[in-house]
N, C-alpha and C. Protein backbone atom coordinates (compact mmCIF):
# COMPACT_ATOMS: atom_id res chain seq x y z
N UNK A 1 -84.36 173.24 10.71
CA UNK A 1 -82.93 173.11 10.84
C UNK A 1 -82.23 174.03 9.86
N UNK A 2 -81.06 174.33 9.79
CA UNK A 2 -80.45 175.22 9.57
C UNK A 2 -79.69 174.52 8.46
N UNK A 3 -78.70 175.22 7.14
CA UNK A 3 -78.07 174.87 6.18
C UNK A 3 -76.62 173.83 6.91
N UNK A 4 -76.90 172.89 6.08
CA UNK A 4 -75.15 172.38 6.53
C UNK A 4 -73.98 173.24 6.10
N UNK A 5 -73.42 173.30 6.52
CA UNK A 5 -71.82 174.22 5.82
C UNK A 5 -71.07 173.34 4.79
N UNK A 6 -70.97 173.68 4.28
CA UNK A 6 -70.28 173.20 3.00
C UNK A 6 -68.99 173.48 3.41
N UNK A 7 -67.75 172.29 2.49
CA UNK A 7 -66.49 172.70 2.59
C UNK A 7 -65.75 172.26 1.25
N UNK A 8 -64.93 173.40 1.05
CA UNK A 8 -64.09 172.95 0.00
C UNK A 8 -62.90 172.86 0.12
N UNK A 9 -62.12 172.38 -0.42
CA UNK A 9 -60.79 172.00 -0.25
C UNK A 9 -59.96 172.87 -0.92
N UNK A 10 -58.71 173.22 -0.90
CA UNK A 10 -57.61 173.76 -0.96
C UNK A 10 -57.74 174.43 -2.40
N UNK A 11 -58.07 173.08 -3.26
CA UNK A 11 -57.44 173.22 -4.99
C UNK A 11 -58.69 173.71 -5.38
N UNK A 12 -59.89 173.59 -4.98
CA UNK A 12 -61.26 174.32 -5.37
C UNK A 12 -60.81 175.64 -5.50
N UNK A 13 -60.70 175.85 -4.35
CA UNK A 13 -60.73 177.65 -3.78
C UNK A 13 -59.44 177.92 -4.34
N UNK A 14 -58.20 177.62 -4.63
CA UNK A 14 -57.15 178.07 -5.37
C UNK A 14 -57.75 178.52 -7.36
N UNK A 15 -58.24 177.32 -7.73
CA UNK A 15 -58.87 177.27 -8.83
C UNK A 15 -59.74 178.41 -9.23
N UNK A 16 -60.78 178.91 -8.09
CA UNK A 16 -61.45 179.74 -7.94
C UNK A 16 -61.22 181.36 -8.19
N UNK A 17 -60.55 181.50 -7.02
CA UNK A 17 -59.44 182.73 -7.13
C UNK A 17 -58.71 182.56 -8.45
N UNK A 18 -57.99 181.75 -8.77
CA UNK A 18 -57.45 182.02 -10.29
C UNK A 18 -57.85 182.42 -11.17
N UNK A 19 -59.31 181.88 -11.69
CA UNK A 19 -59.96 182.21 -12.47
C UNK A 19 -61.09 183.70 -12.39
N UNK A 20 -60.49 183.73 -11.15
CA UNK A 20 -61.05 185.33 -11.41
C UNK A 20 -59.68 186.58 -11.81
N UNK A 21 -58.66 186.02 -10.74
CA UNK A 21 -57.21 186.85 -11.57
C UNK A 21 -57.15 186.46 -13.43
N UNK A 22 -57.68 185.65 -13.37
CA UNK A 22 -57.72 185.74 -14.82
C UNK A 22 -58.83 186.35 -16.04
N UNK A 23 -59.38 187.15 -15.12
CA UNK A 23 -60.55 187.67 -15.49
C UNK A 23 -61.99 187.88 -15.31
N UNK A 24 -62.42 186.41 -14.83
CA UNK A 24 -63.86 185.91 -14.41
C UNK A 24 -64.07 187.46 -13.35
N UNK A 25 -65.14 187.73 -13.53
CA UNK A 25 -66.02 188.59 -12.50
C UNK A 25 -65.94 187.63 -11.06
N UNK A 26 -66.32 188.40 -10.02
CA UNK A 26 -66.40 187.45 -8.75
C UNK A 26 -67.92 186.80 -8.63
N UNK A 27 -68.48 187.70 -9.02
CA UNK A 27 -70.06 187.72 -9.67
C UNK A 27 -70.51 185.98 -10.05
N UNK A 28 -69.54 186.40 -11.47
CA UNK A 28 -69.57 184.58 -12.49
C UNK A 28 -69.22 183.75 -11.79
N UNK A 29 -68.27 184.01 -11.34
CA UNK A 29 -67.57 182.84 -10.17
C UNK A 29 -68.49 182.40 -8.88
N UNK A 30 -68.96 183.39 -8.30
CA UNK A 30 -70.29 182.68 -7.13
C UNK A 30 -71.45 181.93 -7.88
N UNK A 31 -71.71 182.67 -9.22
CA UNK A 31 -73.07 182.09 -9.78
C UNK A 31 -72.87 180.57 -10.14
N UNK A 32 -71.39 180.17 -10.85
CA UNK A 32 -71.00 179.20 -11.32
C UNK A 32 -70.75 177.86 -10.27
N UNK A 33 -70.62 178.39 -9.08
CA UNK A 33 -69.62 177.20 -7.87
C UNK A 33 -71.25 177.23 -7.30
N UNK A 34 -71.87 178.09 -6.99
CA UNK A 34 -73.19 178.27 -5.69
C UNK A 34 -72.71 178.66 -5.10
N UNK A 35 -71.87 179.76 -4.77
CA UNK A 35 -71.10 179.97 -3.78
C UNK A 35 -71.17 181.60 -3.55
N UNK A 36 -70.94 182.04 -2.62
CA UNK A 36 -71.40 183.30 -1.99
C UNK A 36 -70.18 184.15 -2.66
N UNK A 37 -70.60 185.67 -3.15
CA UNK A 37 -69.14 186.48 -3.36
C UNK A 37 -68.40 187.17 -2.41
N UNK A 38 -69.13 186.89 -1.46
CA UNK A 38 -68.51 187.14 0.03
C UNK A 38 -67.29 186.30 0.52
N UNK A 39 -67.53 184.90 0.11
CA UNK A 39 -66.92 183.75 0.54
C UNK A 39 -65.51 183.79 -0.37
N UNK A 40 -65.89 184.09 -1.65
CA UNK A 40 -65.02 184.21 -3.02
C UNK A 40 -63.83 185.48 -2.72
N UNK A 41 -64.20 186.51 -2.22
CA UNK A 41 -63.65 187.42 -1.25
C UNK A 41 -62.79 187.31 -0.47
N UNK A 42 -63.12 186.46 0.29
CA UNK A 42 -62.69 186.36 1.64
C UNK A 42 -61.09 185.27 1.01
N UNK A 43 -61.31 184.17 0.37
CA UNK A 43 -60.20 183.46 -0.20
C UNK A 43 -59.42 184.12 -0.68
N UNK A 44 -59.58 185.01 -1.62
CA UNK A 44 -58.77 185.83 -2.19
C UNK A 44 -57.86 186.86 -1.75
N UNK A 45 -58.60 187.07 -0.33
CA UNK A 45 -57.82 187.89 0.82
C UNK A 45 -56.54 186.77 1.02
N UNK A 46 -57.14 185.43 1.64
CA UNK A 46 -56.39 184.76 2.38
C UNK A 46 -55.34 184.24 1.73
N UNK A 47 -55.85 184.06 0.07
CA UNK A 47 -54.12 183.79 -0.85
C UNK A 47 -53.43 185.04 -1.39
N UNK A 48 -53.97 186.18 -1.03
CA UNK A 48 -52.93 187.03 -1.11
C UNK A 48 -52.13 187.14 0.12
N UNK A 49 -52.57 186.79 1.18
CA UNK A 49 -52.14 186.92 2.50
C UNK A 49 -50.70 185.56 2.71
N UNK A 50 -51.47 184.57 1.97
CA UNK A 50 -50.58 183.26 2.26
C UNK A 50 -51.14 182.68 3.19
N UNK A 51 -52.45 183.45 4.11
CA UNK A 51 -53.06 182.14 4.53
C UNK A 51 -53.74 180.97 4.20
N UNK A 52 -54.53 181.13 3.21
CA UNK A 52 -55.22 180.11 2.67
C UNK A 52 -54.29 178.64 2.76
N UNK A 53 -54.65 177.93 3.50
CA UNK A 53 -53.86 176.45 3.93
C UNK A 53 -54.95 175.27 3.06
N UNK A 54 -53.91 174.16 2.84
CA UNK A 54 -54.50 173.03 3.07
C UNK A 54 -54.94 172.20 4.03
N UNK A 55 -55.55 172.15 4.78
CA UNK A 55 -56.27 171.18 6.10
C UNK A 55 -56.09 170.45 6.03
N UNK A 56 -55.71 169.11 6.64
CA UNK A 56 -56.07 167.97 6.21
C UNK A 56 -57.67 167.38 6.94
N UNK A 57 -58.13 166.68 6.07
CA UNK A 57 -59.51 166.20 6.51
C UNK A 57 -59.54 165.24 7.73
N UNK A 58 -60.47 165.19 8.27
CA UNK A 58 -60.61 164.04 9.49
C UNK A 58 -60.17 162.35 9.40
N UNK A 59 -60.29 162.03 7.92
CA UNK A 59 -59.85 160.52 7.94
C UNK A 59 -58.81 160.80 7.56
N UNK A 60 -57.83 162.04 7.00
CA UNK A 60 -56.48 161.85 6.93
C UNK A 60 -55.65 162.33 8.29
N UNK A 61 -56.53 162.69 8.67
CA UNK A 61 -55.94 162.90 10.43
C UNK A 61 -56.19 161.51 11.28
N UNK A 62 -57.23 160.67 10.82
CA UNK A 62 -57.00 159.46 11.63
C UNK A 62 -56.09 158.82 11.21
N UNK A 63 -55.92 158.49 9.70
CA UNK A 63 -54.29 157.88 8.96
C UNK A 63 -53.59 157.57 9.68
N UNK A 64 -53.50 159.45 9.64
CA UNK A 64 -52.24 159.58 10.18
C UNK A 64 -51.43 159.05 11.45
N UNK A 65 -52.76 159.44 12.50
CA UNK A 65 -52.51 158.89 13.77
C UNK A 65 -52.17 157.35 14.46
N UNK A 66 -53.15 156.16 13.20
CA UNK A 66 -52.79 155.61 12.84
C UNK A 66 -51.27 154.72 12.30
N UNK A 67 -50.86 155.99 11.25
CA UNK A 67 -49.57 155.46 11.03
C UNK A 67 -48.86 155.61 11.88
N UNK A 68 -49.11 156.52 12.89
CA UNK A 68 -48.11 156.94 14.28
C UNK A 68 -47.98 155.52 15.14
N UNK A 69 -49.03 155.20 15.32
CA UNK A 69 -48.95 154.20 16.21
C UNK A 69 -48.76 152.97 15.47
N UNK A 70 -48.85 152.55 14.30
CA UNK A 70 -47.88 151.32 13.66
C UNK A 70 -46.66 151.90 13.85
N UNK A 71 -46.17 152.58 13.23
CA UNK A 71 -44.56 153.13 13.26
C UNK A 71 -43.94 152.77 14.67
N UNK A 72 -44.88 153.27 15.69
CA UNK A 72 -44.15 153.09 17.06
C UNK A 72 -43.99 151.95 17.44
N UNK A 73 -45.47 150.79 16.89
CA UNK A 73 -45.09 149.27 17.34
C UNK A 73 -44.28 148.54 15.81
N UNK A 74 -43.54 149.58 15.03
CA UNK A 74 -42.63 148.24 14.73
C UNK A 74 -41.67 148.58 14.73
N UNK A 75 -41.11 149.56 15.56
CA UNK A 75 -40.09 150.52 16.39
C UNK A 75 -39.73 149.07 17.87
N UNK A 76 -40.82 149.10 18.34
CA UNK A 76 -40.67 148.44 19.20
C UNK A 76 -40.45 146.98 19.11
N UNK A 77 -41.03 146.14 17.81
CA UNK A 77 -40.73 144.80 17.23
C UNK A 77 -39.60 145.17 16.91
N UNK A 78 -38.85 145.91 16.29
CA UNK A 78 -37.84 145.77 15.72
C UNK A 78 -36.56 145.89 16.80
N UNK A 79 -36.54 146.44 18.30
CA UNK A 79 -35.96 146.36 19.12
C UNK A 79 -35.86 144.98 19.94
N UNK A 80 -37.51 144.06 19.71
CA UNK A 80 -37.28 143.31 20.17
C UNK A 80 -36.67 141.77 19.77
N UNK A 81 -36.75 142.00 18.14
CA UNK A 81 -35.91 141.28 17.63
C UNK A 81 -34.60 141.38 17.78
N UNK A 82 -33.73 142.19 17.97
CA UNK A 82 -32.62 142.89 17.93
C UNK A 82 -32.37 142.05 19.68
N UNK A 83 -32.83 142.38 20.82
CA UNK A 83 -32.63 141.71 21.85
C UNK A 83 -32.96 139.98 21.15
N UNK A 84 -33.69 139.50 20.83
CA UNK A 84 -33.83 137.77 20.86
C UNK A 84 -32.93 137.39 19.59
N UNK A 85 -32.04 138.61 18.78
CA UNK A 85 -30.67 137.99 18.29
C UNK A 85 -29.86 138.13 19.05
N UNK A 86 -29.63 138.69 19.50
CA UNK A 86 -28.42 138.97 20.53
C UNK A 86 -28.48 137.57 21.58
N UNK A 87 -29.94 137.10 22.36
CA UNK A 87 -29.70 136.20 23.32
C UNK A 87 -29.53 134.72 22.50
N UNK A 88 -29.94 134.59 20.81
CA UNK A 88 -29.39 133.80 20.42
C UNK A 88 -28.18 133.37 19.98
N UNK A 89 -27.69 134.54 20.03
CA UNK A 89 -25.81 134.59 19.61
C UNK A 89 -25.15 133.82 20.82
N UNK A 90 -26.15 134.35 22.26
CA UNK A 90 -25.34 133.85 23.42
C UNK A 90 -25.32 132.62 23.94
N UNK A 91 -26.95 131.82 23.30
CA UNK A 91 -26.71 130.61 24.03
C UNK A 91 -26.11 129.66 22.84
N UNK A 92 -25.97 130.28 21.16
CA UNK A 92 -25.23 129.41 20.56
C UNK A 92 -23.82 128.61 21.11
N UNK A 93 -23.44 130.79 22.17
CA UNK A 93 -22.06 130.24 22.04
C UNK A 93 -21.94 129.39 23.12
N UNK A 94 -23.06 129.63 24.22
CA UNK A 94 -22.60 128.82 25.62
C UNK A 94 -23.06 127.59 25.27
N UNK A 95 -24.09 127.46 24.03
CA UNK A 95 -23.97 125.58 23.60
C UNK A 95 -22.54 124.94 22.92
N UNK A 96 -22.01 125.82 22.10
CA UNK A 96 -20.66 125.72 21.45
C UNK A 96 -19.50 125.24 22.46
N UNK A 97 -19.43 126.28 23.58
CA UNK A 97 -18.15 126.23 24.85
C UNK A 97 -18.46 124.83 25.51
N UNK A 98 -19.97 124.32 25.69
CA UNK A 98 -20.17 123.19 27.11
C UNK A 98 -20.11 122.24 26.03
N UNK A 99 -19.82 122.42 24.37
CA UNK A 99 -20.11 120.84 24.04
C UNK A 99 -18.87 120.57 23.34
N UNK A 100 -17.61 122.04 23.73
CA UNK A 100 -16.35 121.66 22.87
C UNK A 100 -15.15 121.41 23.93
N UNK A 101 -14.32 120.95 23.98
CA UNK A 101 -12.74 120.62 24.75
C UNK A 101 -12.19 121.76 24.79
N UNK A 102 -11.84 122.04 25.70
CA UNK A 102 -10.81 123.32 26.19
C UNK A 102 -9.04 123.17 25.64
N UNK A 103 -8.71 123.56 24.84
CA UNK A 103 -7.65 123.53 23.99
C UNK A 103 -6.48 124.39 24.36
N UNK A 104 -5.76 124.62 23.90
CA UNK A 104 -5.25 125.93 24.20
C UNK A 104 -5.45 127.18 23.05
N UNK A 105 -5.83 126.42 21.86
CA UNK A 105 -6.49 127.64 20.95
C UNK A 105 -7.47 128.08 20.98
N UNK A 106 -8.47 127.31 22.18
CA UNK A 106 -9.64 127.97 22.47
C UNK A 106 -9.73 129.02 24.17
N UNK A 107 -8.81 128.13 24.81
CA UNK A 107 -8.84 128.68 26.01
C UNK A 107 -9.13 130.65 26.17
N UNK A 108 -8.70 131.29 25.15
CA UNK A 108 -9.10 132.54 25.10
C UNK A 108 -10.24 132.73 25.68
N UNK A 109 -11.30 132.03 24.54
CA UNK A 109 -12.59 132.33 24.31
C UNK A 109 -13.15 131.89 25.40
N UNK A 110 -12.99 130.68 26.33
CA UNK A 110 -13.26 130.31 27.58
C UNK A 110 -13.06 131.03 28.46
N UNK A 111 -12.11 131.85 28.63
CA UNK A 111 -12.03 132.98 29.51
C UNK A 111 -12.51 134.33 29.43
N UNK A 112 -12.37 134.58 28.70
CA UNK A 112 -13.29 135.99 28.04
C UNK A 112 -14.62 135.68 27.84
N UNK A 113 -15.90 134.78 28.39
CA UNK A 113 -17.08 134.45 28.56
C UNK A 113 -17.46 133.95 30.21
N UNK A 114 -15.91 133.73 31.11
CA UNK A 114 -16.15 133.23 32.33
C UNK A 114 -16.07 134.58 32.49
N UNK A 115 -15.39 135.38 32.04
CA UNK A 115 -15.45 136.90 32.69
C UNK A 115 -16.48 137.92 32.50
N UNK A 116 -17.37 137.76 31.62
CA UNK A 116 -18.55 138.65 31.55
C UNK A 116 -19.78 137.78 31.91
């Protein structure tokens, strides 16, 4: 079988490259990490370029996806609370209207509920 690939992350390989702008040979720097001066190279291209990115890793991509889909179901709890206040506002009031006397200071409110 063949070598696994190794991976390093963002702040390795930033670290890396630094310490050779700061002097280190590319040489010292492969001998020191295990790491190829080819590879050491190639980074150094990519942060002068501005490519060199941070990735995010596979369990911060599940997180994430994760947090997507909580977010969406309490998006959706939170709508559905919002409807079962609202239908409790309504049967307070239609318990309020059938258990109070029609006045004339209420009669408003009796009519403006026969109408919607």
């Amino acid at each position: 079988m063949g070598k696994q690939r190794r991976k390093f992350n963002f702040e390795f390989k930033k670290q890396v490259v630094e310490a050779i702008e700061a002097g280190m040979s590319v040489n010292e720097a492969a001998r020191r990490n295990g790491i190829s001066p080819s590879v050491i190279h190639h980074w150094r291209e990519q942060l002068r370029a501005g490519t060199l990115i941070d990735r995010p890793s596979l369990r911060e991509k599940a997180l994430e996806k994760e947090n997507q889909k909580l977010k969406a179901k309490i998006g959706d709890m939170v709508m559905e609370i919002e409807v079962l206040k609202k239908a409790d506002a309504w049967i307070q009031r239609r318990r309020k209207l059938d258990t109070s006397i029609i006045t004339e200071k209420n009669l408003a409110e009796f009519q403006k509920d026969a109408e919607s």
